[in-house]
Protein backbone atom coordinates (compact mmCIF):
# COMPACT_ATOMS: atom_id res chain seq x y z
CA UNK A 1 122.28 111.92 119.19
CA UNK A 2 119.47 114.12 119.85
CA UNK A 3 119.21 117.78 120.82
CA UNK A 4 118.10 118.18 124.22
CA UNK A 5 116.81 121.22 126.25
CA UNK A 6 117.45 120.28 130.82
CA UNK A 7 115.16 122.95 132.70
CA UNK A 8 114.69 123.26 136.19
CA UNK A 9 113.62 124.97 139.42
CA UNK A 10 115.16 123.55 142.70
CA UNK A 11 115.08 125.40 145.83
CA UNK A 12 118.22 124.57 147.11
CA UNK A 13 121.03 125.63 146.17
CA UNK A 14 123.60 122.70 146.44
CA UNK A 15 121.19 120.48 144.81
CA UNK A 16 121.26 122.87 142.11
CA UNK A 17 124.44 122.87 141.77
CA UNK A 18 124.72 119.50 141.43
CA UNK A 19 122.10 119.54 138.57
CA UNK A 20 124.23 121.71 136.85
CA UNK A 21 127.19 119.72 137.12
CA UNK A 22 125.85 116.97 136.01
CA UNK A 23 124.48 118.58 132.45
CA UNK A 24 127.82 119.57 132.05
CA UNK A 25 129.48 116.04 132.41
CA UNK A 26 127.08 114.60 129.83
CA UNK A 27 128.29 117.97 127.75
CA UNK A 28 125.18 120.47 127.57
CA UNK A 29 125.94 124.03 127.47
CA UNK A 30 124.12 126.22 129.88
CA UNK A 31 121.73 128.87 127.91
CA UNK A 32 119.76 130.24 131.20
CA UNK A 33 120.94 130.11 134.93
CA UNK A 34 118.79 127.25 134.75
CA UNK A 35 118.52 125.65 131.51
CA UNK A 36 121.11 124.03 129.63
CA UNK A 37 120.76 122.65 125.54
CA UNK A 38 122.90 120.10 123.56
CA UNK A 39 123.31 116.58 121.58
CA UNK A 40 122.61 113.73 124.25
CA UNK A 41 121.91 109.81 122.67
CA UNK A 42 118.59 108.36 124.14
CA UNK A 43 120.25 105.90 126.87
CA UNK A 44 122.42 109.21 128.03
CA UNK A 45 118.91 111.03 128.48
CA UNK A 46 117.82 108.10 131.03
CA UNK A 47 121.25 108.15 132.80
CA UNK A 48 121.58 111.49 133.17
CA UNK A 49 118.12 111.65 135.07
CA UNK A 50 119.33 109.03 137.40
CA UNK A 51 121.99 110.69 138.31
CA UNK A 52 119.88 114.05 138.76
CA UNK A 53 117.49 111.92 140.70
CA UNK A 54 120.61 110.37 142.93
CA UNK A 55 122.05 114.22 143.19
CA UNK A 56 118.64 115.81 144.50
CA UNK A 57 117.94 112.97 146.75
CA UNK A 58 114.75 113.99 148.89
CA UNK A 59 114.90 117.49 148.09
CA UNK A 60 112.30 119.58 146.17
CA UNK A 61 112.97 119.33 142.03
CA UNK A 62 110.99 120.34 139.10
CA UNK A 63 113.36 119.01 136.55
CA UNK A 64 112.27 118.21 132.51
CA UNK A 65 114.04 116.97 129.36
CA UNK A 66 112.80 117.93 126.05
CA UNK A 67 114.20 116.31 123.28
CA UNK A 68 113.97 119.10 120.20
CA UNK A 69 113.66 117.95 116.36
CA UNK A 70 115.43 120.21 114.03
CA UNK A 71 112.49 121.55 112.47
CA UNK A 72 111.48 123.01 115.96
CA UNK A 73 114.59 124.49 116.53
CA UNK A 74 114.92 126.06 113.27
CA UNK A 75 111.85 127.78 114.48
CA UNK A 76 113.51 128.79 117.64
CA UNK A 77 113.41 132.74 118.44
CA UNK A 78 116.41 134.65 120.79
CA UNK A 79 115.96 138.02 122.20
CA UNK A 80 118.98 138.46 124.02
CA UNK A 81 120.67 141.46 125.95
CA UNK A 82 124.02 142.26 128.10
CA UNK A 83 123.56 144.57 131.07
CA UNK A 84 123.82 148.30 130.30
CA UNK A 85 122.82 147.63 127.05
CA UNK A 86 120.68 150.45 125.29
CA UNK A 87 117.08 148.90 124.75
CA UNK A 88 115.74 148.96 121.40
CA UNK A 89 113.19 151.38 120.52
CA UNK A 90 109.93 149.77 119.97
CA UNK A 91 108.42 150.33 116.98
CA UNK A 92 106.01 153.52 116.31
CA UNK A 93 102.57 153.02 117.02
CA UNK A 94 100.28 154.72 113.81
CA UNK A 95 98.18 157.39 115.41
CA UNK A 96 94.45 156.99 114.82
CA UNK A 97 92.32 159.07 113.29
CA UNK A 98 90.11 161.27 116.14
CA UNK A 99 86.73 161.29 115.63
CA UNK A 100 84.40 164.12 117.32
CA UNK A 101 81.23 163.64 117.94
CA UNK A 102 78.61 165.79 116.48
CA UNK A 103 75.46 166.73 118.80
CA UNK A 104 72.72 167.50 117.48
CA UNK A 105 70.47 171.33 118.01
């Protein structure tokens, strides 16, 4: 099994949904409206294209499978945030030093 990230950007909406039915079959979990992550073998990778392929038919698709090593998701970083949330404060900026120019007589 390898971890897998599914992103795309389809147009239309039935076709989308369709997409997104079929990464759930082959069990991904959906992280972003339109990207969904999980453990897929190699020959499940191929089929489930197919089947996105057969689902889209002639209709406009960007879709792409990355397979992710552990190291690189290890490195992996998350902001995330729930509506109505407070934002974080950024961090202070340090205040620089003025400097005044001197003229001279």
């Amino acid at each position: 099994m390898v971890l897998c990230l599914v992103v795309y950007d389809i147009p239309d909406d039935a076709a989308r949904a369709k997409v997104a039915d079929a990464c759930l079959d082959y069990g991904l979990q959906r992280i972003q409206y339109s990207a969904f992550l999980g453990e897929i073998s190699p020959n499940h990778q191929e089929e489930l294209l197919m089947k996105i392929k057969r689902r889209v038919g002639t209709r406009a698709a960007n879709v792409q499978l990355f397979p992710i090593c552990d190291r690189d998701l290890r490195q992996r970083r998350v902001f995330e945030q729930k509506p109505g949330s407070p934002s974080p404060e950024p961090p202070a900026r340090p205040r620089r030093a003025r400097r005044y120019a001197t003229r001279a007589p």
